[in-house]
N, C-alpha and C. Protein backbone atom coordinates (compact mmCIF):
# COMPACT_ATOMS: atom_id res chain seq x y z
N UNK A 1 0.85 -1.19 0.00
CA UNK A 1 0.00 0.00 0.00
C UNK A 1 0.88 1.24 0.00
N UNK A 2 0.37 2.34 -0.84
CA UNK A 2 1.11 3.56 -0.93
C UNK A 2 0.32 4.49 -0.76
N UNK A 3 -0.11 4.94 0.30
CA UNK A 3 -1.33 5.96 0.34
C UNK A 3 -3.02 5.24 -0.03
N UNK A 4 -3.33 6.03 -0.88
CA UNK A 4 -4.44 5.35 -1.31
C UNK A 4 -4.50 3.83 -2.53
N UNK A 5 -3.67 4.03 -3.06
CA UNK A 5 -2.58 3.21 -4.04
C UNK A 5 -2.92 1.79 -3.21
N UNK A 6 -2.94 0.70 -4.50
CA UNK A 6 -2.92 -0.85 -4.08
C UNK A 6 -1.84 -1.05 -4.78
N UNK A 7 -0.32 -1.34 -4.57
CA UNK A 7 0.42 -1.32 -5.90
C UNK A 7 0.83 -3.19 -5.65
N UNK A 8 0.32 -3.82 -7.24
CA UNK A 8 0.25 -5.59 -6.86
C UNK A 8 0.71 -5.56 -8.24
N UNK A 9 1.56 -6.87 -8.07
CA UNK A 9 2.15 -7.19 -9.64
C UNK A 9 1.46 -8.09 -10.51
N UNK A 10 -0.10 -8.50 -10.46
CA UNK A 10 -1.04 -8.94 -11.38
C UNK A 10 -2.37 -8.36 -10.64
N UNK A 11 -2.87 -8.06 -11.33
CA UNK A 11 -4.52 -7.56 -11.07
C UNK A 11 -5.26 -8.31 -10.81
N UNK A 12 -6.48 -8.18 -9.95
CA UNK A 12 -7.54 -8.82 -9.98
C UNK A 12 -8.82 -8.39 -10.28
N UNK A 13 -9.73 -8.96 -10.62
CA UNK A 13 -10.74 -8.94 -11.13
C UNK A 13 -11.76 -8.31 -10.51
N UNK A 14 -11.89 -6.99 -11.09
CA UNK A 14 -13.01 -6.75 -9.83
C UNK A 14 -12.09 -6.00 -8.46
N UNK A 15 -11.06 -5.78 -8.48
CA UNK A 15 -10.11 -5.74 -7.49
C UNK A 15 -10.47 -4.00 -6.81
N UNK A 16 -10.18 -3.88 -5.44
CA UNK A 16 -10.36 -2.60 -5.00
C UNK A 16 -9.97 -1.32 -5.39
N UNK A 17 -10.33 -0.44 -5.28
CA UNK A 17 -10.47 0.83 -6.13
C UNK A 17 -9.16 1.76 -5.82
N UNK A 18 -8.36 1.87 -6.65
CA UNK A 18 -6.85 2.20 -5.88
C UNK A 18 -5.78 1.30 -6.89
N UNK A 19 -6.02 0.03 -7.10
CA UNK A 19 -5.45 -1.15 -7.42
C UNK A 19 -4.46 -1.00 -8.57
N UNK A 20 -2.95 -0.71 -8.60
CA UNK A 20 -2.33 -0.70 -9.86
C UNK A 20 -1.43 -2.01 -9.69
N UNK A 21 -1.18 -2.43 -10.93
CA UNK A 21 -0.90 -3.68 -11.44
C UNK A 21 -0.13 -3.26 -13.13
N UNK A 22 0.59 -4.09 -12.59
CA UNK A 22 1.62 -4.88 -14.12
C UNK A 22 1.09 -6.02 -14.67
N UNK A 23 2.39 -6.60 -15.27
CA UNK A 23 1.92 -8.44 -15.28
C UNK A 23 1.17 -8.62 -16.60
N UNK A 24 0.26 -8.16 -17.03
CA UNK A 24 -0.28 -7.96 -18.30
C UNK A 24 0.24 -7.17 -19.50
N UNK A 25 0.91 -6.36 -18.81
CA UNK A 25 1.52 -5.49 -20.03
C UNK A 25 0.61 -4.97 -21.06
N UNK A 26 -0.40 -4.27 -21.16
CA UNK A 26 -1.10 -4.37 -22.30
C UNK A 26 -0.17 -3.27 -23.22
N UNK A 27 -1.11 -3.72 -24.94
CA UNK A 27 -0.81 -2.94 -26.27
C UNK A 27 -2.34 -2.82 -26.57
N UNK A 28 -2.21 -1.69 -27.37
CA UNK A 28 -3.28 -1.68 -27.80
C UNK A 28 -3.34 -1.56 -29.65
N UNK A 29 -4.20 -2.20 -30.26
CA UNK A 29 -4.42 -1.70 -31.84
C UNK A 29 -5.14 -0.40 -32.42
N UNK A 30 -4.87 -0.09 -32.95
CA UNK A 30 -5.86 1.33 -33.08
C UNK A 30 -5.75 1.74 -34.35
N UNK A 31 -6.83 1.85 -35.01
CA UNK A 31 -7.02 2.33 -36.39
C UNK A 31 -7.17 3.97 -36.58
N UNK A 32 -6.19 4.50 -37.31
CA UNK A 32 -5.83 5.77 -37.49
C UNK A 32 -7.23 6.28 -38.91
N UNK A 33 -7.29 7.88 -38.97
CA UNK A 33 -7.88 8.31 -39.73
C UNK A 33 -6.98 7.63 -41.15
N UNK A 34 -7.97 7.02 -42.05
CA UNK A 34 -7.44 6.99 -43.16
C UNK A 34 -5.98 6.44 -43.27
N UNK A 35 -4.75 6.16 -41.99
CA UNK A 35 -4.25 5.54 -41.85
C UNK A 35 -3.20 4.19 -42.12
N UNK A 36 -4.67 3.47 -42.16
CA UNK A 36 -4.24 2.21 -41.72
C UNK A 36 -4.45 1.76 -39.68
N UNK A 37 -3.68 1.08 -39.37
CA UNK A 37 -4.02 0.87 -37.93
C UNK A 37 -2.20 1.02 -37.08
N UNK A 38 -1.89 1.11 -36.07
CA UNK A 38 -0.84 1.16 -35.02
C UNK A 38 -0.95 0.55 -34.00
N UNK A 39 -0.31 -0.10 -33.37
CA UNK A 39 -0.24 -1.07 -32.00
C UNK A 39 1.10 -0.58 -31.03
N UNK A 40 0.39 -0.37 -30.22
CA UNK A 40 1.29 0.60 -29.34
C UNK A 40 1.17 0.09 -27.50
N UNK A 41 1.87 0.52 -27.11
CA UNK A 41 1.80 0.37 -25.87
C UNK A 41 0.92 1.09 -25.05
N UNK A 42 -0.11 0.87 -24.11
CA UNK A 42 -0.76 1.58 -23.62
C UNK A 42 -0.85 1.36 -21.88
N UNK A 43 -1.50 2.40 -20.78
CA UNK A 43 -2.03 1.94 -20.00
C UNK A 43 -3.78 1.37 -20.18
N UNK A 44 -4.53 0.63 -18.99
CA UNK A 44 -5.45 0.51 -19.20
C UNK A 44 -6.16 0.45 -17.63
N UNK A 45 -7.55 1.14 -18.13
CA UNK A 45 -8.25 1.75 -16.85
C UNK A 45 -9.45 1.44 -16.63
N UNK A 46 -10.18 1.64 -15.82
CA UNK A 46 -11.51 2.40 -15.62
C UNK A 46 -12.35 2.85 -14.37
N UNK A 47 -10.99 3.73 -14.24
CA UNK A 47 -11.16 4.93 -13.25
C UNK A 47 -10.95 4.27 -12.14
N UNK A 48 -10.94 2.83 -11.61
CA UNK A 48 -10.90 2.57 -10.63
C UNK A 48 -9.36 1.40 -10.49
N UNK A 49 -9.48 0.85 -11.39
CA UNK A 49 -8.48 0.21 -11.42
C UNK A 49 -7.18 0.68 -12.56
N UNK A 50 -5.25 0.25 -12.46
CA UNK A 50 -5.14 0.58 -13.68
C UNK A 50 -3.61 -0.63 -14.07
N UNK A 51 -4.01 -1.03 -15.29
CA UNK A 51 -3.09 -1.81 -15.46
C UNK A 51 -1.46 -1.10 -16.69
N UNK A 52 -0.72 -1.71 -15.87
CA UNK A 52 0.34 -0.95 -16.57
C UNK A 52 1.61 -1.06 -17.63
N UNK A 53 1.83 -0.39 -18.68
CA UNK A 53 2.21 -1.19 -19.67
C UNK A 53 3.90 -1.54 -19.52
N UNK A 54 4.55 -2.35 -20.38
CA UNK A 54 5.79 -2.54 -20.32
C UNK A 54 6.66 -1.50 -20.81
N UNK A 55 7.73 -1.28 -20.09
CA UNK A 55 8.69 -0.36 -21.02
C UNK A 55 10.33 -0.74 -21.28
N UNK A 56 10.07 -2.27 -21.02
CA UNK A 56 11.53 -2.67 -21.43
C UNK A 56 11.32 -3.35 -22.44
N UNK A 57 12.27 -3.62 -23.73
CA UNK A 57 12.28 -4.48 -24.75
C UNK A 57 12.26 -5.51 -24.61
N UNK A 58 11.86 -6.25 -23.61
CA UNK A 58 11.81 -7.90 -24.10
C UNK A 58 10.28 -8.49 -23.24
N UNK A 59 9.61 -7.60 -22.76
CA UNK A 59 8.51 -7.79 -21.94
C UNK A 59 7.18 -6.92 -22.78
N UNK A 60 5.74 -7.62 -22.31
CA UNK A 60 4.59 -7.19 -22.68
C UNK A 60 4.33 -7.09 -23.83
N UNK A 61 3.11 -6.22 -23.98
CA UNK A 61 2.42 -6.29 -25.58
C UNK A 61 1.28 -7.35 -25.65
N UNK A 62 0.61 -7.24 -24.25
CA UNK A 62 -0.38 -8.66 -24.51
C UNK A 62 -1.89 -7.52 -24.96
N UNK A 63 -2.40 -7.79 -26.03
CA UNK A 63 -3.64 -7.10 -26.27
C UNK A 63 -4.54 -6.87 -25.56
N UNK A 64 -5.36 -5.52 -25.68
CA UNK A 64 -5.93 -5.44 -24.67
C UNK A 64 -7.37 -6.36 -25.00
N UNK A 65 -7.68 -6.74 -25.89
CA UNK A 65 -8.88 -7.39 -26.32
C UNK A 65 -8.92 -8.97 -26.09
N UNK A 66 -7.45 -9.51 -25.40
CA UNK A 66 -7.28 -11.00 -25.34
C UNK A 66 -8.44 -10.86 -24.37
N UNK A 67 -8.58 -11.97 -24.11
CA UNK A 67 -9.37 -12.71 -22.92
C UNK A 67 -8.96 -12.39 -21.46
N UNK A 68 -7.70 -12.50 -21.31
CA UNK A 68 -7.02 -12.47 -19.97
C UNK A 68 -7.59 -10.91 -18.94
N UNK A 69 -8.11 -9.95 -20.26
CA UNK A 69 -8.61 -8.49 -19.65
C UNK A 69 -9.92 -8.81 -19.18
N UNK A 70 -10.74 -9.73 -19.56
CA UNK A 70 -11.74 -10.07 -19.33
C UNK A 70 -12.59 -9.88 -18.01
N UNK A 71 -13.03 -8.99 -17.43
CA UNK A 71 -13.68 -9.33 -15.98
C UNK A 71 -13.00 -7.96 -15.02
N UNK A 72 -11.59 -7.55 -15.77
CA UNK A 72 -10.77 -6.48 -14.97
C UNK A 72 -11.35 -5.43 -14.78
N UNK A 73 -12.17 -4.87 -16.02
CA UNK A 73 -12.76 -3.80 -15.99
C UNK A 73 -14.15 -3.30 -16.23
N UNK A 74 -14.57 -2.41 -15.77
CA UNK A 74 -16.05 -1.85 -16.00
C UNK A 74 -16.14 -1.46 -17.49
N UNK A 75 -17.07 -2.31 -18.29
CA UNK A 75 -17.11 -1.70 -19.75
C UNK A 75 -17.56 -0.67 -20.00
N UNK A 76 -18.75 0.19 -19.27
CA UNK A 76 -18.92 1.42 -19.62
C UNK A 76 -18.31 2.74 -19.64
N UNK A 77 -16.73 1.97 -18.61
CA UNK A 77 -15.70 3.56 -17.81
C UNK A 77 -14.01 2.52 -18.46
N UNK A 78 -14.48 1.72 -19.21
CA UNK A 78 -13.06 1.16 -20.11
C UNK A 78 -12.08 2.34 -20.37
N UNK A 79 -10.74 2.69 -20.65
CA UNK A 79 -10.07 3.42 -21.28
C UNK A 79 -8.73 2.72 -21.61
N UNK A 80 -8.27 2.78 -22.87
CA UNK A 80 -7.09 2.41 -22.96
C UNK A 80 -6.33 4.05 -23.19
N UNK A 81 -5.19 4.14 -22.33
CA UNK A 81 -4.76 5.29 -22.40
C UNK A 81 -3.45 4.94 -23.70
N UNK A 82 -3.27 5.09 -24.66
CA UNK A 82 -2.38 4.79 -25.54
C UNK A 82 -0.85 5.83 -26.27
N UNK A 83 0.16 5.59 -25.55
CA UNK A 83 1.36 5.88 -25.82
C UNK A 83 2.09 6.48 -27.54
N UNK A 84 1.43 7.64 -27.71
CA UNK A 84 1.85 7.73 -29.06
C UNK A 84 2.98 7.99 -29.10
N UNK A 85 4.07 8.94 -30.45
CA UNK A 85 5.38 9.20 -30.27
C UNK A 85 5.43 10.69 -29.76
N UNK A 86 4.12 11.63 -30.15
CA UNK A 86 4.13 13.11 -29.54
C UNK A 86 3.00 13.39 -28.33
N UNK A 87 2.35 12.37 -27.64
CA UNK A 87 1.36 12.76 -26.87
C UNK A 87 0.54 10.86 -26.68
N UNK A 88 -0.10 10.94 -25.71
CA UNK A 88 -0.80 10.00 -25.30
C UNK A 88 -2.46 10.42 -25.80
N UNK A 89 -2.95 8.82 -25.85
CA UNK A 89 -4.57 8.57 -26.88
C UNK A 89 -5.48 8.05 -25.88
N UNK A 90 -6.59 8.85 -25.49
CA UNK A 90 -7.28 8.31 -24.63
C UNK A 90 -8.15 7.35 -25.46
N UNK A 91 -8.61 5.99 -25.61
CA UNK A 91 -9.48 5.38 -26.68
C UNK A 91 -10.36 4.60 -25.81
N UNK A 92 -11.34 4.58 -26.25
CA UNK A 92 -12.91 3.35 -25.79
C UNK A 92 -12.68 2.29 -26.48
N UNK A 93 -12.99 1.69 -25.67
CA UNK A 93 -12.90 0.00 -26.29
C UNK A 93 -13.61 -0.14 -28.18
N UNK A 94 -14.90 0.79 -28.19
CA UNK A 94 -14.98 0.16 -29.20
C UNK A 94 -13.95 0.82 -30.65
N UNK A 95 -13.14 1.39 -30.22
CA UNK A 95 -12.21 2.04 -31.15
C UNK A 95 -10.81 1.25 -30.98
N UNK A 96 -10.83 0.03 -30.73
CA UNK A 96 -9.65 -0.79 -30.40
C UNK A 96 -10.21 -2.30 -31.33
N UNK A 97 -8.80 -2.82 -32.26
CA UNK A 97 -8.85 -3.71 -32.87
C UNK A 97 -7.78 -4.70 -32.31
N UNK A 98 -8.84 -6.17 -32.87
CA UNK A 98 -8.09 -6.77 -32.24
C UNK A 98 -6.77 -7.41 -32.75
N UNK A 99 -4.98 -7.37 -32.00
CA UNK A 99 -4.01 -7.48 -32.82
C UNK A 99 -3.84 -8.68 -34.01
């Protein structure tokens, strides 16, 4: 515990409100205007819980649409916060493809 902070190295489901977690590493896919699509590293939220992405080269990148996200989060307050190269992408699930 760090203050209000749950800091645990896999998440749980449903887990108390505070709760940050690794272990999943998520990426996310994301289809650009006209584009094409990008897969990037992201955090992932919803407001209560937040899972956090990898930033070393040989770890994470597990999608956020696998199964394993399944149950973590509230679908109506979903966010994948997504890591661009000049600024971060706040995106809703239904604007996320799967890798």
């Amino acid at each position: 515990r760090l203050g209000g902070l749950l800091l645990r190295h896999e998440p749980t489901p449903a887990g108390p409100a505070g709760e940050v977690a690794g272990h999943l590493h998520p990426c996310a896919r994301v289809v650009g205007r006209g584009r094409g699509s990008v897969r990037r590293r992201c955090f992932v939220t919803d407001g209560r819980q937040l899972v956090l992405p990898a930033f070393g080269a040989y770890a994470g990148g597990l999608d956020v649409t696998d199964r394993a996200f399944a149950g973590l989060f509230a679908p109506e307050t979903f966010r994948a916060f997504v890591l661009g190269d000049e600024r971060v992408y706040a995106v809703g699930r239904r604007a996320l493809r799967p890798a």
